[in-house]
C-alpha atoms as a PDB file:
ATOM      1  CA  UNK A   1     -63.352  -6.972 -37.101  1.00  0.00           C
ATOM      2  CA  UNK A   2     -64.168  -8.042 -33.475  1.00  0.00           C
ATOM      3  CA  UNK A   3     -65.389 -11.441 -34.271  1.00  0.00           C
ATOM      4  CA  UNK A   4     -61.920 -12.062 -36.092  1.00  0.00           C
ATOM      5  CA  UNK A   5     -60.307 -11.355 -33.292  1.00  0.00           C
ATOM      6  CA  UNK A   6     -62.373 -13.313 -31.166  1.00  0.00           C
ATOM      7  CA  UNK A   7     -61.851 -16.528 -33.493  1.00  0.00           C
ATOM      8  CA  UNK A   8     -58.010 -15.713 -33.833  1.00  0.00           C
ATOM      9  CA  UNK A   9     -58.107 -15.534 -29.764  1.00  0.00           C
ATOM     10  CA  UNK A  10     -60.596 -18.792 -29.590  1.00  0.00           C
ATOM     11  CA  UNK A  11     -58.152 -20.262 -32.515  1.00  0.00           C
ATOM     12  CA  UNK A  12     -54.697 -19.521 -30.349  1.00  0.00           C
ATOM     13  CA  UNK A  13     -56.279 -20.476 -27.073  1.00  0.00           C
ATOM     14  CA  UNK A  14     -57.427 -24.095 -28.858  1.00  0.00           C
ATOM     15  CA  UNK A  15     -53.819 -24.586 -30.321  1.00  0.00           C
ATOM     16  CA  UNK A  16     -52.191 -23.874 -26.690  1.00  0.00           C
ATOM     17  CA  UNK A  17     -54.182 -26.292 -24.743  1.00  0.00           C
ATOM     18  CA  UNK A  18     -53.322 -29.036 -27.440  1.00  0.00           C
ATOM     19  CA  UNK A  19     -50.070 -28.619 -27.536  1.00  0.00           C
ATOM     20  CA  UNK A  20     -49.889 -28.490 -23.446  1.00  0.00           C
ATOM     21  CA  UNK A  21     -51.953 -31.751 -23.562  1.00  0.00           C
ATOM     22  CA  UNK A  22     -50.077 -33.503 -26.365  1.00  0.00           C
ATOM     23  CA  UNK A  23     -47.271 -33.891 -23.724  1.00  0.00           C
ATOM     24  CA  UNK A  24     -48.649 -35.386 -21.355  1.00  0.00           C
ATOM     25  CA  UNK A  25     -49.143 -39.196 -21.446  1.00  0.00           C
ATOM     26  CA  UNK A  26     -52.119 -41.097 -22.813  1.00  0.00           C
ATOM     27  CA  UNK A  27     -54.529 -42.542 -20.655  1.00  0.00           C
ATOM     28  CA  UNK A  28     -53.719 -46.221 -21.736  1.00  0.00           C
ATOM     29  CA  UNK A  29     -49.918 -45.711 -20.777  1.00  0.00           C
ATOM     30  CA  UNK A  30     -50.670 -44.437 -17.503  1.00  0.00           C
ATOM     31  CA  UNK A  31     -50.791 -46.788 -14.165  1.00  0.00           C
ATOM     32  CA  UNK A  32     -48.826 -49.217 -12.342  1.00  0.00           C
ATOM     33  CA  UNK A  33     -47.471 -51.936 -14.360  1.00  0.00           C
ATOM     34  CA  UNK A  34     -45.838 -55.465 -13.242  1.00  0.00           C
ATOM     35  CA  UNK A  35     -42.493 -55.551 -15.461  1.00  0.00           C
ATOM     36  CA  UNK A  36     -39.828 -57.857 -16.129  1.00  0.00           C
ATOM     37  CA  UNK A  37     -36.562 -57.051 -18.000  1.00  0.00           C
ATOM     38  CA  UNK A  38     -34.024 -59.310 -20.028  1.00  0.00           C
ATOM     39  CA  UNK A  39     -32.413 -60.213 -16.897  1.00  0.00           C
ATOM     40  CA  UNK A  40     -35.520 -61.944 -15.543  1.00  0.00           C
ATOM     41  CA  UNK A  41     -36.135 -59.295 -12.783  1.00  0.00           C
ATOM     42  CA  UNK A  42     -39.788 -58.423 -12.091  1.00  0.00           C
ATOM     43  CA  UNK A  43     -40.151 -54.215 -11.489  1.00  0.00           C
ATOM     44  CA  UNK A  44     -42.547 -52.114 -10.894  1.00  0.00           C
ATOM     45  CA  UNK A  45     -43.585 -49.517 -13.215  1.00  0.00           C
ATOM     46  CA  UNK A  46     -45.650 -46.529 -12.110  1.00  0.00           C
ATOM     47  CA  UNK A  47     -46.611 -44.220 -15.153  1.00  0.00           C
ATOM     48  CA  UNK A  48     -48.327 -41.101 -14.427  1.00  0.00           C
ATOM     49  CA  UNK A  49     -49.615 -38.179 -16.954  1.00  0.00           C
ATOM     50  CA  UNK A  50     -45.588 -36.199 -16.708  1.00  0.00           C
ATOM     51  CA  UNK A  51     -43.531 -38.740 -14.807  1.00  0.00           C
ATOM     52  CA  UNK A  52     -42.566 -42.925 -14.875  1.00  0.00           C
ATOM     53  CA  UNK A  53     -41.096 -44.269 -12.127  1.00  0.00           C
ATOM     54  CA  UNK A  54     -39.379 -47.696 -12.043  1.00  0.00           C
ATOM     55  CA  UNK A  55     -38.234 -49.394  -9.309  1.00  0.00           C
ATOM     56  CA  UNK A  56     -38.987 -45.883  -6.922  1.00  0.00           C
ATOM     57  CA  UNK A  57     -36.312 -44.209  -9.456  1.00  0.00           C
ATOM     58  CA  UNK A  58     -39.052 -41.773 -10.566  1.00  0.00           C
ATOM     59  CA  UNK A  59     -38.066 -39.615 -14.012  1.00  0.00           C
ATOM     60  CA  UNK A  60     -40.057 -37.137 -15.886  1.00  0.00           C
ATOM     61  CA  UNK A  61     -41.404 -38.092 -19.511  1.00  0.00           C
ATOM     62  CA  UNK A  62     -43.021 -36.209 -22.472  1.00  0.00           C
ATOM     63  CA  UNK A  63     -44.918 -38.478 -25.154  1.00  0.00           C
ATOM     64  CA  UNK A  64     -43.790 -37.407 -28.237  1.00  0.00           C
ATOM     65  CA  UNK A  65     -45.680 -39.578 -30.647  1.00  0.00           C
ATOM     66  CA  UNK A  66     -49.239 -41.941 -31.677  1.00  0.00           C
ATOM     67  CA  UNK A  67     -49.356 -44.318 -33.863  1.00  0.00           C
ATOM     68  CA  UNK A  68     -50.660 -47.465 -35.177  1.00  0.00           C
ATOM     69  CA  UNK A  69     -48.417 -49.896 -37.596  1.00  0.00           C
ATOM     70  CA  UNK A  70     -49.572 -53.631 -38.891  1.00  0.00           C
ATOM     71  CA  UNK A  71     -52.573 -53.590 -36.157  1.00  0.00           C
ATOM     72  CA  UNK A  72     -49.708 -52.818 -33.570  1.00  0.00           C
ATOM     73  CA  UNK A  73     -50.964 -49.270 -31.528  1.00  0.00           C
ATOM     74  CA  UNK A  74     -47.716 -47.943 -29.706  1.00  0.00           C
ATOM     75  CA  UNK A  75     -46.783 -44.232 -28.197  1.00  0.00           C
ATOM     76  CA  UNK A  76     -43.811 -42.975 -28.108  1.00  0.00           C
ATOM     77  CA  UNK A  77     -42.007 -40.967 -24.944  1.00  0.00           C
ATOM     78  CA  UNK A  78     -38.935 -39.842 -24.530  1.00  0.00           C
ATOM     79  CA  UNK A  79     -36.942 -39.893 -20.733  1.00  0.00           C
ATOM     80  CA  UNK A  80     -33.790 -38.092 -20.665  1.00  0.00           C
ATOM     81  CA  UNK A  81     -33.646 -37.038 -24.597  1.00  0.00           C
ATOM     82  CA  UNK A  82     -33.774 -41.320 -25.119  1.00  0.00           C
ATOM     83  CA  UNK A  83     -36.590 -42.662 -27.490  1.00  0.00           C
ATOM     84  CA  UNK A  84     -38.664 -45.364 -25.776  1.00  0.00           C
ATOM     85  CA  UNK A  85     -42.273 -46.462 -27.467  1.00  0.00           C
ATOM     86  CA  UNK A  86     -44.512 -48.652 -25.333  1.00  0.00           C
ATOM     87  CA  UNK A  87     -46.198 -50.964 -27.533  1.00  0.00           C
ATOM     88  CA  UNK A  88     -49.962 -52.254 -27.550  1.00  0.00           C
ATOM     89  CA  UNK A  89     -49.088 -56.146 -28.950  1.00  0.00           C
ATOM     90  CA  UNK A  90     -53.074 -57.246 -28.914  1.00  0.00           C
ATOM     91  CA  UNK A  91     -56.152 -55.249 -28.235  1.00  0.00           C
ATOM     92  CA  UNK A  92     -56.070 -55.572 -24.087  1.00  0.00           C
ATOM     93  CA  UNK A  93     -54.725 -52.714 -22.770  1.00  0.00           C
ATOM     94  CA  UNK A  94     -53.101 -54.573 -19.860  1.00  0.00           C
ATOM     95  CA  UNK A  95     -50.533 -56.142 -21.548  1.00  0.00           C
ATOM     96  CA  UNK A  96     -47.786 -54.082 -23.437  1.00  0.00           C
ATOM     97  CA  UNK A  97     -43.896 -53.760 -23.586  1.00  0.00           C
ATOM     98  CA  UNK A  98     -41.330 -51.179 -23.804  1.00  0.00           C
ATOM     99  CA  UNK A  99     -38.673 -50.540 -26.491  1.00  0.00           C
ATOM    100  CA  UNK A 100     -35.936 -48.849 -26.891  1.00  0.00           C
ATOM    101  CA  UNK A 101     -36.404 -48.063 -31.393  1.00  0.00           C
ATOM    102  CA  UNK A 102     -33.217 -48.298 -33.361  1.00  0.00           C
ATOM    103  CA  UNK A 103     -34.544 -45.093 -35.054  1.00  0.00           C
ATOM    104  CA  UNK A 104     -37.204 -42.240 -35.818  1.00  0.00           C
ATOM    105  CA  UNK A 105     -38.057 -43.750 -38.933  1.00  0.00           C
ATOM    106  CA  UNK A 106     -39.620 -47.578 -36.984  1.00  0.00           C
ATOM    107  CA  UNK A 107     -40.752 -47.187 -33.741  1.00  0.00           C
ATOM    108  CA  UNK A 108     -41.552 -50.900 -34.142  1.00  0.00           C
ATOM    109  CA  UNK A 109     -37.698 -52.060 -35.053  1.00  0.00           C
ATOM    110  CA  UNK A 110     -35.524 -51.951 -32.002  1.00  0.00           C
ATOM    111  CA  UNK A 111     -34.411 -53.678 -28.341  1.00  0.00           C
ATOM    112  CA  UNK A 112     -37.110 -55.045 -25.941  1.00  0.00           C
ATOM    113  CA  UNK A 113     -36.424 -53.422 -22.648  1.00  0.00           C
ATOM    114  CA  UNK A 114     -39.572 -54.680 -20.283  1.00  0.00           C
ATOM    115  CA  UNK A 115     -42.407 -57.171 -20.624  1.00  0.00           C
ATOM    116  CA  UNK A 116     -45.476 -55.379 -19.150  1.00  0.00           C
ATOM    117  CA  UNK A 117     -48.812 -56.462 -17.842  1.00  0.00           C
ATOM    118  CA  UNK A 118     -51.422 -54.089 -15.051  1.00  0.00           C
ATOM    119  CA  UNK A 119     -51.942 -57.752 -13.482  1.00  0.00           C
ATOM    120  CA  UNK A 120     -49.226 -60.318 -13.242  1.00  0.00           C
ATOM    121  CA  UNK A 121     -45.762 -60.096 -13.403  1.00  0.00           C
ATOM    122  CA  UNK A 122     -45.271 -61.280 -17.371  1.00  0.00           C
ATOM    123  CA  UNK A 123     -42.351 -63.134 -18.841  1.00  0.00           C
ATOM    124  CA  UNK A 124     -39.560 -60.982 -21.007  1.00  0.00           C
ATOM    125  CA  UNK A 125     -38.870 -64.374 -22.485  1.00  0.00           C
ATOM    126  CA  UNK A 126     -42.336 -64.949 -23.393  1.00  0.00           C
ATOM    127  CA  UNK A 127     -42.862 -61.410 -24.724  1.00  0.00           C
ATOM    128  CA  UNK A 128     -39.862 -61.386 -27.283  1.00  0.00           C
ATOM    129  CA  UNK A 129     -40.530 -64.828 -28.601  1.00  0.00           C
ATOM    130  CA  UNK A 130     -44.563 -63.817 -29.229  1.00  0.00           C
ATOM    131  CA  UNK A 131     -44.531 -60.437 -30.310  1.00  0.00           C
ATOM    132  CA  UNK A 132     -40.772 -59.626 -31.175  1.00  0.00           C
ATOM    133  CA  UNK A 133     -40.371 -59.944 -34.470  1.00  0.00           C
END
């Protein structure tokens, strides 16, 4: 009887931290990115594990989903109950862009919102016509 209880305790204690973890954002996601938007205008993006912050308007995030589609890795977060997925387009982690998904269903199927890269400022331009399908 005692060592069910210790592996329902061990079990319960395992499920908690996961779920406290699966919040926070991944480790690729996370540090400051050089952004442009459709407008042309260069940002600055600084993601942390709970918060992004463009532009020094800093807002909290949860990432609410993983995946990988058509060799495309992405994770999804959502700021202020809105669905954004940052997208992985190649297998350097320093370039990526955010979206803004049309629905649950493809996180890959939506509107470009930044072109991002952890060294130079990239070009939204560039971005859609390469990896925007």
């Amino acid at each position: 009887m005692k060592i069910i209880k210790k592996s329902t305790s061990c079990l319960l204690l395992i499920i908690f931290v996961i779920i406290l973890t699966g919040c926070k954002g991944s480790k690729d996601i996370q540090g400051n990115w050089k952004a442009q938007n459709n407008d042309g205008k260069n940002v600055t993006i600084q993601i942390s594990d709970k918060d992004i912050t463009v532009d020094g308007n800093k807002l909290e995030y949860k990432q609410n989903a993983v995946g990988n589609k058509n060799g495309l890795k992405y994770k999804g977060i959502m700021v202020d109950d809105i669905q954004y997925v940052i997208v992985f387009p190649e297998k350097d982690k320093n370039i990526a862009y955010m979206m803004k998904p049309e629905s649950s269903d493809d996180y890959l199927y939506g509107t470009l919102i930044f072109a991002m890269n952890k060294n130079d400022y990239p070009s939204y331009k560039d971005y859609a016509d390469r990896y925007i399908k």
